[in-house]
PDB file of N, CA and C in Angstrom:
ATOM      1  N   UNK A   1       0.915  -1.235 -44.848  1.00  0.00           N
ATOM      2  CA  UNK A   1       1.820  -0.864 -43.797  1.00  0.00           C
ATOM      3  C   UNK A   1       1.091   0.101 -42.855  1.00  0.00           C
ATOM      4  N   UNK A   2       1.391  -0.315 -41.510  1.00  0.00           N
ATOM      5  CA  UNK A   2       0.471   0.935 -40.476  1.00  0.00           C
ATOM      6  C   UNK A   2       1.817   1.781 -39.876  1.00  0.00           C
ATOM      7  N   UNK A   3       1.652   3.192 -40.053  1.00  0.00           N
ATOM      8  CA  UNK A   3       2.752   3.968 -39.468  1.00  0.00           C
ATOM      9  C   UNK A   3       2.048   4.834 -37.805  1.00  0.00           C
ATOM     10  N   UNK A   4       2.553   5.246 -37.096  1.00  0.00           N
ATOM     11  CA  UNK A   4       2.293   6.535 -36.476  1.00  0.00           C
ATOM     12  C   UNK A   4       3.360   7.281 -36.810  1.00  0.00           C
ATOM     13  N   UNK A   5       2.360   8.306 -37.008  1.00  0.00           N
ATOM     14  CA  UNK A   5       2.869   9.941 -37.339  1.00  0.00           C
ATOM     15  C   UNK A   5       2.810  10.960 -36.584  1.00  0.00           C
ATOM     16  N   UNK A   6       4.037  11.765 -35.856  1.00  0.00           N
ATOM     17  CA  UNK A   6       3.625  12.688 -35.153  1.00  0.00           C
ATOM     18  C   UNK A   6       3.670  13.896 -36.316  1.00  0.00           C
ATOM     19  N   UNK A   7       2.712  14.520 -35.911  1.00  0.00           N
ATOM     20  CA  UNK A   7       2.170  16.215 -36.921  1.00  0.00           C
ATOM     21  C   UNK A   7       1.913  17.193 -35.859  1.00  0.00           C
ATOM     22  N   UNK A   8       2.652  18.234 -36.206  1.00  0.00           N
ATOM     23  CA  UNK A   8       2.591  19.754 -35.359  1.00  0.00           C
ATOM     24  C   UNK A   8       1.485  20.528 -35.972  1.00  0.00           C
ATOM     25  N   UNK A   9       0.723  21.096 -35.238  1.00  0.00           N
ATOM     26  CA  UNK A   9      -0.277  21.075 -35.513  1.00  0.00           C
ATOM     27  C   UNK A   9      -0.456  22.676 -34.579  1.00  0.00           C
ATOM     28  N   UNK A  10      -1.219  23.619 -35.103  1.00  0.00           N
ATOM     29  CA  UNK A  10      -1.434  25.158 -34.401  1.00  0.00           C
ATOM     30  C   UNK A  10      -2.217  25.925 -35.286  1.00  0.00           C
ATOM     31  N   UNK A  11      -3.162  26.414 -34.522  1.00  0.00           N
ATOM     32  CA  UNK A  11      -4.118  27.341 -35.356  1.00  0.00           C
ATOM     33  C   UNK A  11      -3.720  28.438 -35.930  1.00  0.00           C
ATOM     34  N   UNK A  12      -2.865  29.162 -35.635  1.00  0.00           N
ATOM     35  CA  UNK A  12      -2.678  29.992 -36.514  1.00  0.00           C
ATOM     36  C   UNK A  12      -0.636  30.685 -36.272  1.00  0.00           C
ATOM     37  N   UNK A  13      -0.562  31.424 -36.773  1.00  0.00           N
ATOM     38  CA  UNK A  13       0.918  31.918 -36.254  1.00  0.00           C
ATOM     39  C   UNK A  13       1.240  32.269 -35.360  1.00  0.00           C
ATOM     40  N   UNK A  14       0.054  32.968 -34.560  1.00  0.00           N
ATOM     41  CA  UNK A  14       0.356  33.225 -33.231  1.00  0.00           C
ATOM     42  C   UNK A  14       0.046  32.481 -31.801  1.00  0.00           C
ATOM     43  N   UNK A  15      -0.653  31.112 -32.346  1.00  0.00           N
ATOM     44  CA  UNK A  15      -1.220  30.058 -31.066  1.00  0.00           C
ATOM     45  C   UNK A  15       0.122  29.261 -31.316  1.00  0.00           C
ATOM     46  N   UNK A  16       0.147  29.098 -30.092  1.00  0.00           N
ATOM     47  CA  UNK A  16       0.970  28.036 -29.455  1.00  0.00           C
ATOM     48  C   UNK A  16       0.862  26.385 -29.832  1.00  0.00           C
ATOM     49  N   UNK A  17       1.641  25.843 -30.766  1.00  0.00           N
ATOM     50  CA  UNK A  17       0.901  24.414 -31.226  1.00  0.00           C
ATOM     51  C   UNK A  17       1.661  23.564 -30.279  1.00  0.00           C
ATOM     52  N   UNK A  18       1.601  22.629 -30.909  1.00  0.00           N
ATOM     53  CA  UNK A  18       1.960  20.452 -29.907  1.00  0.00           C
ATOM     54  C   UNK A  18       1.941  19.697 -31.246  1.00  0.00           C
ATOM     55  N   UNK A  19       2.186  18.831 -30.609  1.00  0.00           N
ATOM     56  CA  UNK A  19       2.462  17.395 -31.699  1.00  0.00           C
ATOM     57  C   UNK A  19       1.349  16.417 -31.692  1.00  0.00           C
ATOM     58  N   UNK A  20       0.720  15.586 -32.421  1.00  0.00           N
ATOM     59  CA  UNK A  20      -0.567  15.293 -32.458  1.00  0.00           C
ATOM     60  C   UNK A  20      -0.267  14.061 -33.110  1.00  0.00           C
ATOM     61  N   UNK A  21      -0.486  12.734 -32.700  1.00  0.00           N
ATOM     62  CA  UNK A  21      -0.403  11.590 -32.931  1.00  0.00           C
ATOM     63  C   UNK A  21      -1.375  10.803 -34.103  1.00  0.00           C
ATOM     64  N   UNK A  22      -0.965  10.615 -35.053  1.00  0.00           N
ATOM     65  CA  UNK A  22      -2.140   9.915 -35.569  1.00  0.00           C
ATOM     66  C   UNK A  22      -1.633   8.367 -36.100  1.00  0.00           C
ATOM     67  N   UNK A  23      -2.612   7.610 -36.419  1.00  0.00           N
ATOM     68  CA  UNK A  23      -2.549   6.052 -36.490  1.00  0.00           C
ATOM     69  C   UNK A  23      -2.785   6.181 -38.478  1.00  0.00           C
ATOM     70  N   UNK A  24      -1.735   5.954 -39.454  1.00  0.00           N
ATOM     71  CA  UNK A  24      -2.345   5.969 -40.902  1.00  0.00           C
ATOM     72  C   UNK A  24      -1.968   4.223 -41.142  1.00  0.00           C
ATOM     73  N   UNK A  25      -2.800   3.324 -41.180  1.00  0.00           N
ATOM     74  CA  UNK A  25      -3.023   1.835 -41.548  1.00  0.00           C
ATOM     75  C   UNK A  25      -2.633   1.883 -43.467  1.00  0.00           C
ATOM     76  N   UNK A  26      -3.350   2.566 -44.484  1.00  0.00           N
ATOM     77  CA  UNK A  26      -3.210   2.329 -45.689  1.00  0.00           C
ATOM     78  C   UNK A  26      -2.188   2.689 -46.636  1.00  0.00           C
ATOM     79  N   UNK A  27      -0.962   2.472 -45.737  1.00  0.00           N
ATOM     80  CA  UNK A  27       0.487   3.531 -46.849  1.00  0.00           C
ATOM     81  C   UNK A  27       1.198   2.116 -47.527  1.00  0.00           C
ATOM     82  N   UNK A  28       1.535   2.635 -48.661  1.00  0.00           N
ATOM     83  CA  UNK A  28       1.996   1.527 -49.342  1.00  0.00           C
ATOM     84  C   UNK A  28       3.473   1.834 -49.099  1.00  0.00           C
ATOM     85  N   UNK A  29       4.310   0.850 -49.369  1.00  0.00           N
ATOM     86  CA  UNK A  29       6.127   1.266 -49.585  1.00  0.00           C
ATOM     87  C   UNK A  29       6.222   1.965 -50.738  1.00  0.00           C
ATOM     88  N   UNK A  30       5.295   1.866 -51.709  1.00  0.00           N
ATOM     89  CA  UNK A  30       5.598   2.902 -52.525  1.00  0.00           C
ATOM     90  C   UNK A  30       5.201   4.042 -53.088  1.00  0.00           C
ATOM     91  N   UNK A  31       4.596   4.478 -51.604  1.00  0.00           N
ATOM     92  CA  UNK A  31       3.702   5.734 -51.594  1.00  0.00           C
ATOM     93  C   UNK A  31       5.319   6.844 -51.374  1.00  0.00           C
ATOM     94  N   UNK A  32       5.209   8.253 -51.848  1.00  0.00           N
ATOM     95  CA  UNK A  32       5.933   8.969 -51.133  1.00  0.00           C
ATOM     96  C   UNK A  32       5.483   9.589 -49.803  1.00  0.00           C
ATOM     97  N   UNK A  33       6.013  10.687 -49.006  1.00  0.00           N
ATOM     98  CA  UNK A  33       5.891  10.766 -48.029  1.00  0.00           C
ATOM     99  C   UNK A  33       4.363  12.102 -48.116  1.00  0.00           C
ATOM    100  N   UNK A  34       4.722  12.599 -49.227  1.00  0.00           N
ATOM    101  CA  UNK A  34       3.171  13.462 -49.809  1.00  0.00           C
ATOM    102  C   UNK A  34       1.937  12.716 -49.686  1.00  0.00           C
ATOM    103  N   UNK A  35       2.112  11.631 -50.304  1.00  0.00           N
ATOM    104  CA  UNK A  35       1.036  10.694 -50.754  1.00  0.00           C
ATOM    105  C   UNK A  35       0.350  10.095 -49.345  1.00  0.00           C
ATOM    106  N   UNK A  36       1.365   9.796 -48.432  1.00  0.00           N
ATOM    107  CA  UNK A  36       1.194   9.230 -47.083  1.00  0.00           C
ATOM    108  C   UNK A  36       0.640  10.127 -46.124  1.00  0.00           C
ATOM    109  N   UNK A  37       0.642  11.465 -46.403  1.00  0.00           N
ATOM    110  CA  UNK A  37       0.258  12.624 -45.576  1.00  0.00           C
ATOM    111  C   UNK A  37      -1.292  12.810 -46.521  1.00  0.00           C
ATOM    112  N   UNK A  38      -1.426  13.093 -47.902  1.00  0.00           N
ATOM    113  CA  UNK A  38      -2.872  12.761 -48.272  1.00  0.00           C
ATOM    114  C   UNK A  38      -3.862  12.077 -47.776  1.00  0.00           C
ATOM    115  N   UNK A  39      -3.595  11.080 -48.135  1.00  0.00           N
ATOM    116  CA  UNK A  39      -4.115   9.561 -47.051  1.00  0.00           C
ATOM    117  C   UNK A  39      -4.870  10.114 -45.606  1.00  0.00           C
ATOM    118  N   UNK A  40      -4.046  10.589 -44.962  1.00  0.00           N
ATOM    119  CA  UNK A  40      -4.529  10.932 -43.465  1.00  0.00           C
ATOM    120  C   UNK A  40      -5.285  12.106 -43.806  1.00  0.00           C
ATOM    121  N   UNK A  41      -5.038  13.410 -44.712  1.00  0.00           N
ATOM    122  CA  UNK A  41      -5.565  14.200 -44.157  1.00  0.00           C
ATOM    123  C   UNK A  41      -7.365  14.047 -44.821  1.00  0.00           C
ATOM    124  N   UNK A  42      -7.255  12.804 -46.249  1.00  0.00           N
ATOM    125  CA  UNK A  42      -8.716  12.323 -46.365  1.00  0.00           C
ATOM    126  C   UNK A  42      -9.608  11.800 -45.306  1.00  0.00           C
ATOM    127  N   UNK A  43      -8.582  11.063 -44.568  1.00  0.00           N
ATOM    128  CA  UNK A  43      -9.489  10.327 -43.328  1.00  0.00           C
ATOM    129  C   UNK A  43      -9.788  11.536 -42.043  1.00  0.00           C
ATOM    130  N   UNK A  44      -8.883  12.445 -42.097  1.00  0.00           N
ATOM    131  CA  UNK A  44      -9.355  13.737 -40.964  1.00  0.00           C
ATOM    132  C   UNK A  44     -10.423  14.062 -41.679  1.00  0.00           C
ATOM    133  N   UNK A  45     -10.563  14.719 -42.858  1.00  0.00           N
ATOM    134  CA  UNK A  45     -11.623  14.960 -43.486  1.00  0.00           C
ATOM    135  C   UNK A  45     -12.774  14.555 -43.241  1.00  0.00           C
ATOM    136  N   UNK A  46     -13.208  12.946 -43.558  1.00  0.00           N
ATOM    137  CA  UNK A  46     -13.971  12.100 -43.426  1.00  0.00           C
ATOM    138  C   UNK A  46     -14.666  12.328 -41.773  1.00  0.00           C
ATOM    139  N   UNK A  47     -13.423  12.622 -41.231  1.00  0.00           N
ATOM    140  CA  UNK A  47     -13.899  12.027 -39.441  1.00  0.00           C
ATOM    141  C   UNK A  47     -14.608  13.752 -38.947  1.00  0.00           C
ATOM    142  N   UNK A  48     -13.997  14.648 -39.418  1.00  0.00           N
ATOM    143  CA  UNK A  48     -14.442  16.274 -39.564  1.00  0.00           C
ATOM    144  C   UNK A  48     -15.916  16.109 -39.601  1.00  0.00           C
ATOM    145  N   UNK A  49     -15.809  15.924 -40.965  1.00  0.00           N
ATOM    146  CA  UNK A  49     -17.891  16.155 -41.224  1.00  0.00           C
ATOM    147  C   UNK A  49     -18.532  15.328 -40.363  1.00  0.00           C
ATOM    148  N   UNK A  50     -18.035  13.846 -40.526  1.00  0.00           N
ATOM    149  CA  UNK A  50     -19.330  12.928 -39.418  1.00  0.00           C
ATOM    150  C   UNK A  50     -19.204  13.779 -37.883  1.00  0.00           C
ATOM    151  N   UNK A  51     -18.199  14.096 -37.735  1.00  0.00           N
ATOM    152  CA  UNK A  51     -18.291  14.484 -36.137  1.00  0.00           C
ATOM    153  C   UNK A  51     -18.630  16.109 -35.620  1.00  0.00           C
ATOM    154  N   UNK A  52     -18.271  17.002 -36.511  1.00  0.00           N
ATOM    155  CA  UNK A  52     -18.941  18.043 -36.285  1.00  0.00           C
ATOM    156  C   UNK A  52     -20.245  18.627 -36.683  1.00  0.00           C
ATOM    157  N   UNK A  53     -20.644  17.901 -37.141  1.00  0.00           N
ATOM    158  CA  UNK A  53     -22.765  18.320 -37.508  1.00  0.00           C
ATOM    159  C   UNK A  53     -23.111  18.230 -36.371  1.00  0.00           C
ATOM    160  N   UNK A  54     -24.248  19.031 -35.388  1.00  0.00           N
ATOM    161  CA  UNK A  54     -24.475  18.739 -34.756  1.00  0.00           C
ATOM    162  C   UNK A  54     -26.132  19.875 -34.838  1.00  0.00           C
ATOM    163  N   UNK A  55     -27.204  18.848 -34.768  1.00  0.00           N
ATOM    164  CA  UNK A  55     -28.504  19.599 -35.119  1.00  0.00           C
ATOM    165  C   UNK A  55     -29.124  19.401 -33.589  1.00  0.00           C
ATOM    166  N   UNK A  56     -29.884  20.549 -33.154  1.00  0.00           N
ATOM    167  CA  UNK A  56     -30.276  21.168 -31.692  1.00  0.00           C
ATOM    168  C   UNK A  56     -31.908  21.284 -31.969  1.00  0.00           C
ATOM    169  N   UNK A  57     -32.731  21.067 -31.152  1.00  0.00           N
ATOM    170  CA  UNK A  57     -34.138  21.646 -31.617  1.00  0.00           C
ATOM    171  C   UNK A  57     -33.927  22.986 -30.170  1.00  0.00           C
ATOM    172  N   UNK A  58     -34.671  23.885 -31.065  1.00  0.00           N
ATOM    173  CA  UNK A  58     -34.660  25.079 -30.039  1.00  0.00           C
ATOM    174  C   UNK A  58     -35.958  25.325 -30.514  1.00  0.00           C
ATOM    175  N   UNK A  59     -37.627  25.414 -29.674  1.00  0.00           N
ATOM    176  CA  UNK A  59     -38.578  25.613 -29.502  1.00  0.00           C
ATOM    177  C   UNK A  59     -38.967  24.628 -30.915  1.00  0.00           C
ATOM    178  N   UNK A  60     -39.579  25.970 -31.745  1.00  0.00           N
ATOM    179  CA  UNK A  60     -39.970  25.152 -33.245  1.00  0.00           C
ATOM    180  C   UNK A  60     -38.567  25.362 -34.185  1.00  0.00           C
ATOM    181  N   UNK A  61     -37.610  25.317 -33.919  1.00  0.00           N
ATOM    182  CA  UNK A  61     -36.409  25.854 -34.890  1.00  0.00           C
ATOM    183  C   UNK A  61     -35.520  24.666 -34.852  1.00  0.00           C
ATOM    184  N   UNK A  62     -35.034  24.231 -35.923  1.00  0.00           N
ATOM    185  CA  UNK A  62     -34.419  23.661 -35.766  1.00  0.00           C
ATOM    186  C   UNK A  62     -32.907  24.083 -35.821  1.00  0.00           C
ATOM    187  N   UNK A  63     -31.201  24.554 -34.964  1.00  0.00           N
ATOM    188  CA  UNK A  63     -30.380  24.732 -35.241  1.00  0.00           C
ATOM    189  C   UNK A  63     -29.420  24.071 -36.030  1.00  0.00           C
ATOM    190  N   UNK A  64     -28.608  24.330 -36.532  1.00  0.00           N
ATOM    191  CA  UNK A  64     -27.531  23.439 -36.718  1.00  0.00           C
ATOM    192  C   UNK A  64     -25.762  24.079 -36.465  1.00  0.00           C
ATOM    193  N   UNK A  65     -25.085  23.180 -35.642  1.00  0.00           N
ATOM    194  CA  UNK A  65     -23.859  23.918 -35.486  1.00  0.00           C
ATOM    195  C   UNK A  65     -22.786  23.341 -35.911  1.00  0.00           C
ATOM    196  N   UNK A  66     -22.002  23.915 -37.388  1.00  0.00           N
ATOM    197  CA  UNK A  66     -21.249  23.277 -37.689  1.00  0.00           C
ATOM    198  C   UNK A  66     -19.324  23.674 -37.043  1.00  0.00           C
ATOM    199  N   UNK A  67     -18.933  23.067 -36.632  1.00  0.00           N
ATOM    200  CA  UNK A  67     -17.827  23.875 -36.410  1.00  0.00           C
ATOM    201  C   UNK A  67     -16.018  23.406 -37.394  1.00  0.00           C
ATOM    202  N   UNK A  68     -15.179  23.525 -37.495  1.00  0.00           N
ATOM    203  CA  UNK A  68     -14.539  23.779 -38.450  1.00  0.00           C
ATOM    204  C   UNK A  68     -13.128  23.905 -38.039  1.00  0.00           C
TER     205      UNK A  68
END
């Protein structure tokens, strides 16, 4: 089953959040609604690391900036 999910979403107690759309394709009917929110937040996970590494050459150094 593919759902969209809107999730409120804010950095901390005092930022101002929004609603944040996501696409979850792998929920079963007999997932609960925990299980269905797992699911996504493995695949944020997943999409986190590949997309925030980001390695810089600065002279002979090599940086790396991970962000989080």
């Amino acid at each position: 089953m593919k759902l969209t999910l809107k999730i409120w979403r804010q950095e901390n107690s005092n930022a101002s959040g929004n609603f944040q759309t996501y696409q979850v394709s792998d929920v079963s009917p007999d997932m609960s609604f925990l299980e269905m929110i797992d699911v996504l937040n493995e695949k944020l996970i997943v999409k986190m690391k590949t997309q925030s590494r980001l390695t810089t050459t600065v002279g002979k150094e090599s940086v790396e900036c991970v962000a989080w």
